[in-house]
N, C-alpha and C. Protein backbone atom coordinates (compact mmCIF):
# COMPACT_ATOMS: atom_id res chain seq x y z
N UNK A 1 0.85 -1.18 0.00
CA UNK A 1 0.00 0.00 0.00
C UNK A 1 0.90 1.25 0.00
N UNK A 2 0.84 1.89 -0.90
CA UNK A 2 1.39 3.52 -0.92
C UNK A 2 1.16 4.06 -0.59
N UNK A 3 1.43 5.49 0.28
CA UNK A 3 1.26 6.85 0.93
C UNK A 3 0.33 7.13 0.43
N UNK A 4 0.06 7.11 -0.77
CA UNK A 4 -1.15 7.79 -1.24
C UNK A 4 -2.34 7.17 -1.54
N UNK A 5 -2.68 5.58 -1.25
CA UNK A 5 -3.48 5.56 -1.10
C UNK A 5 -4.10 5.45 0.98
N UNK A 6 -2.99 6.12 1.22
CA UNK A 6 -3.21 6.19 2.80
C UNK A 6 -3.45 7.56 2.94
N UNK A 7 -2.89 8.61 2.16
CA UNK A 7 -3.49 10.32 2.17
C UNK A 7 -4.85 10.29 1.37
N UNK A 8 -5.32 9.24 0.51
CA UNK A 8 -6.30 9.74 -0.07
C UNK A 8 -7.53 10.43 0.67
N UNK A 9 -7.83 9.14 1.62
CA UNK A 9 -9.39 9.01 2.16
C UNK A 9 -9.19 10.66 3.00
N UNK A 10 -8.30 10.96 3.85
CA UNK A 10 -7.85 11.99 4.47
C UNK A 10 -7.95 13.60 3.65
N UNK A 11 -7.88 13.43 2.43
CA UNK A 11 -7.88 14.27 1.03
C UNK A 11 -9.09 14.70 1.04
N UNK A 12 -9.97 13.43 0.43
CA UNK A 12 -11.35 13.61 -0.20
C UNK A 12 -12.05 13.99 1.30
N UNK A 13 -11.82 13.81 2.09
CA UNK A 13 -12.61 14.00 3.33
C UNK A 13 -12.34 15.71 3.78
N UNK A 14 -11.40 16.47 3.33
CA UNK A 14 -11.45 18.01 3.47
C UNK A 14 -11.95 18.51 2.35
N UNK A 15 -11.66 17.96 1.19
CA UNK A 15 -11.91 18.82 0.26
C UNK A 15 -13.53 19.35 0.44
N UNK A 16 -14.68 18.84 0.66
CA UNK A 16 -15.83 19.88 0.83
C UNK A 16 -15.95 20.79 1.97
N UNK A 17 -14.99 20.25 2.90
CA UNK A 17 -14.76 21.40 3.73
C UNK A 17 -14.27 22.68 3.51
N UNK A 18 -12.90 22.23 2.69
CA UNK A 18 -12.42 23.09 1.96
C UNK A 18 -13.25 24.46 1.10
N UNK A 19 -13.65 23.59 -0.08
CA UNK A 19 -14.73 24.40 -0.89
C UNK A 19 -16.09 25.08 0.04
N UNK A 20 -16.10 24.62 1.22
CA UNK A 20 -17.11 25.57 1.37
C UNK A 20 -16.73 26.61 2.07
N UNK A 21 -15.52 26.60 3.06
CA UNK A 21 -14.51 27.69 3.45
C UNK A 21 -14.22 28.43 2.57
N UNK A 22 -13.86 28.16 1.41
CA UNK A 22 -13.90 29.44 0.29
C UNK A 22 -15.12 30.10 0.10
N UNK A 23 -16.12 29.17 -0.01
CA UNK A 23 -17.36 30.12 -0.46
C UNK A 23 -17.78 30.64 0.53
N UNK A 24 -17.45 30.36 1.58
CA UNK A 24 -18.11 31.74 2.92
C UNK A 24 -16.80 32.55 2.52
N UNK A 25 -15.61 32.63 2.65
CA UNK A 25 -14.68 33.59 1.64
C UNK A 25 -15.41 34.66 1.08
N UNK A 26 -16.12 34.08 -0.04
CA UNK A 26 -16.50 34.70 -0.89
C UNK A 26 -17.47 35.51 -0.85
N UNK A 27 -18.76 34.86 -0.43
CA UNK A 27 -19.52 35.30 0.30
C UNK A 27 -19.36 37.04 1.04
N UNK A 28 -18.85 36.27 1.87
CA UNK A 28 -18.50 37.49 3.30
C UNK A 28 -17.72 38.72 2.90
N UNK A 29 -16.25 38.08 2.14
CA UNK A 29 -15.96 39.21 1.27
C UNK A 29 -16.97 40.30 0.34
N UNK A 30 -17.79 39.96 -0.17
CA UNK A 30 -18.64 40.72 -0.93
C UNK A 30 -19.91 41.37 -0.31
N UNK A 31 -20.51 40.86 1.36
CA UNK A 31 -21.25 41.22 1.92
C UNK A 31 -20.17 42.63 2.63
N UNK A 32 -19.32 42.52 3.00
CA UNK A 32 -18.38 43.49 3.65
C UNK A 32 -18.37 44.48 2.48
N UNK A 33 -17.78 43.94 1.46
CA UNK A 33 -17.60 45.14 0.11
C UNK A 33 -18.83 45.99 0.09
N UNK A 34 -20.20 45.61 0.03
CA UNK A 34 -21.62 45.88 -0.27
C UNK A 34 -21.67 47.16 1.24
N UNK A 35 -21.72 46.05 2.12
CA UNK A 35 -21.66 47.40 3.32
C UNK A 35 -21.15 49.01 2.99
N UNK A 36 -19.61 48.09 2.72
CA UNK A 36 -19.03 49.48 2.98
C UNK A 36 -19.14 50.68 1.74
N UNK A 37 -19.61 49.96 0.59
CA UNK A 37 -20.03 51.08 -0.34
C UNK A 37 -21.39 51.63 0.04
N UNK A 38 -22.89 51.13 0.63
CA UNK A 38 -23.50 51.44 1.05
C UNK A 38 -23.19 52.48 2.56
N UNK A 39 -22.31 52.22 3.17
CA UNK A 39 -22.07 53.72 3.78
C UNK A 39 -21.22 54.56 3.32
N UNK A 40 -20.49 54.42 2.24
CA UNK A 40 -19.72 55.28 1.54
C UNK A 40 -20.97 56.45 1.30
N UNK A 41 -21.77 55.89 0.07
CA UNK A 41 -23.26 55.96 -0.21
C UNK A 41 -24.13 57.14 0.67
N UNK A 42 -24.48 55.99 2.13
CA UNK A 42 -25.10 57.05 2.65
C UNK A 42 -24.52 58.38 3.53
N UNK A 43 -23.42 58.27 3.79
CA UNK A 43 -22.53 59.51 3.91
C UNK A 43 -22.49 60.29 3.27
N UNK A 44 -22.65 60.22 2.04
CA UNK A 44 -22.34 61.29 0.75
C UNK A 44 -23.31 61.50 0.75
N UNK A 45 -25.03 60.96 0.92
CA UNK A 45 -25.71 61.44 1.02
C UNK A 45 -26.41 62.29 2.07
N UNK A 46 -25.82 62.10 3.41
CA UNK A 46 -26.20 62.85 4.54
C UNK A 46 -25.53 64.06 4.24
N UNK A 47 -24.22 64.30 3.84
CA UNK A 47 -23.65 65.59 3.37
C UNK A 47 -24.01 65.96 2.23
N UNK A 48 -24.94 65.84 1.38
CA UNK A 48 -25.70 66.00 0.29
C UNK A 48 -26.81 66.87 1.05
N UNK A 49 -27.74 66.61 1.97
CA UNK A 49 -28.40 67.36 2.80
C UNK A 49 -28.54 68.07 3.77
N UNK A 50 -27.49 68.01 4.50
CA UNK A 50 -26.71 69.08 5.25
C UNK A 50 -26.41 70.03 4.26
N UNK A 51 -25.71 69.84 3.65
CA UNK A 51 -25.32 71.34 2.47
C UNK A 51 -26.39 71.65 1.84
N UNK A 52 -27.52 71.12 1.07
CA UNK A 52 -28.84 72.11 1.24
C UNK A 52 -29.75 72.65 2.30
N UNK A 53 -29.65 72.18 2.96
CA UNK A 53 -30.03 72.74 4.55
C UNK A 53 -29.58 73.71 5.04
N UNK A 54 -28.39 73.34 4.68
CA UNK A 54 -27.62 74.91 4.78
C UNK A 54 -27.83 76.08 3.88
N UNK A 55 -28.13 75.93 2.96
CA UNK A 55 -28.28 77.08 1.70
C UNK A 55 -30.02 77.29 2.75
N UNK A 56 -30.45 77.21 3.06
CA UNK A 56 -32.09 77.08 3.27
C UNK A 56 -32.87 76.62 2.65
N UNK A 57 -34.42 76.98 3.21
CA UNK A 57 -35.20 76.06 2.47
C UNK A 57 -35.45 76.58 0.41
N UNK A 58 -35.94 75.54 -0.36
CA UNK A 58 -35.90 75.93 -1.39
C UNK A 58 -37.31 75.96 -1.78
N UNK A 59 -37.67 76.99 -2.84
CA UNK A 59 -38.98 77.15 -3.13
C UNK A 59 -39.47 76.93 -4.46
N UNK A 60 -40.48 75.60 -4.04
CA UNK A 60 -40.59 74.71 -5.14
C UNK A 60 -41.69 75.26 -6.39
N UNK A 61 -41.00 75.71 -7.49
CA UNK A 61 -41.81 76.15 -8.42
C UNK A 61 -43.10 75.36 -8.57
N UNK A 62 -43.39 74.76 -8.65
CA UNK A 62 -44.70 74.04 -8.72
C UNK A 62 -46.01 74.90 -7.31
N UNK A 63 -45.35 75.02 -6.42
CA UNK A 63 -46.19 75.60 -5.49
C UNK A 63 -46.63 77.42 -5.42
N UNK A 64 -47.95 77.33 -5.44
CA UNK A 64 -48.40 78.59 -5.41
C UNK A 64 -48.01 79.86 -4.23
N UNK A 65 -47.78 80.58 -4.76
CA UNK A 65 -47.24 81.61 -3.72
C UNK A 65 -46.22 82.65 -4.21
């Protein structure tokens, strides 16, 4: 019997462990990415409204007056 058929069973027995440790990898990596452009996002947008807030209020042509 050869080493390798004594590493095999030991082999095939991580490998879906393996592959699924990558795909939470993957996963998680891209849930983190998503976050952090979504508060990139809403930052730029809170200072998007602060700085018209600051100019004051604006008067919406559509409304009579």
């Amino acid at each position: 019997m050869s080493w390798w058929d004594a590493l095999w069973p030991v082999v095939a027995a991580l490998i879906p462990s393996a592959g699924l440790g990558y795909l939470f990898y993957v996963v998680m990596k891209h849930v983190l990415e998503a976050d952090r452009r979504e508060r990139a996002a809403l930052r730029e947008w809170e200072q998007q409204v602060a700085r018209e807030t600051e100019k004051g209020p604006r008067k919406d042509p559509q409304s009579p007056g």
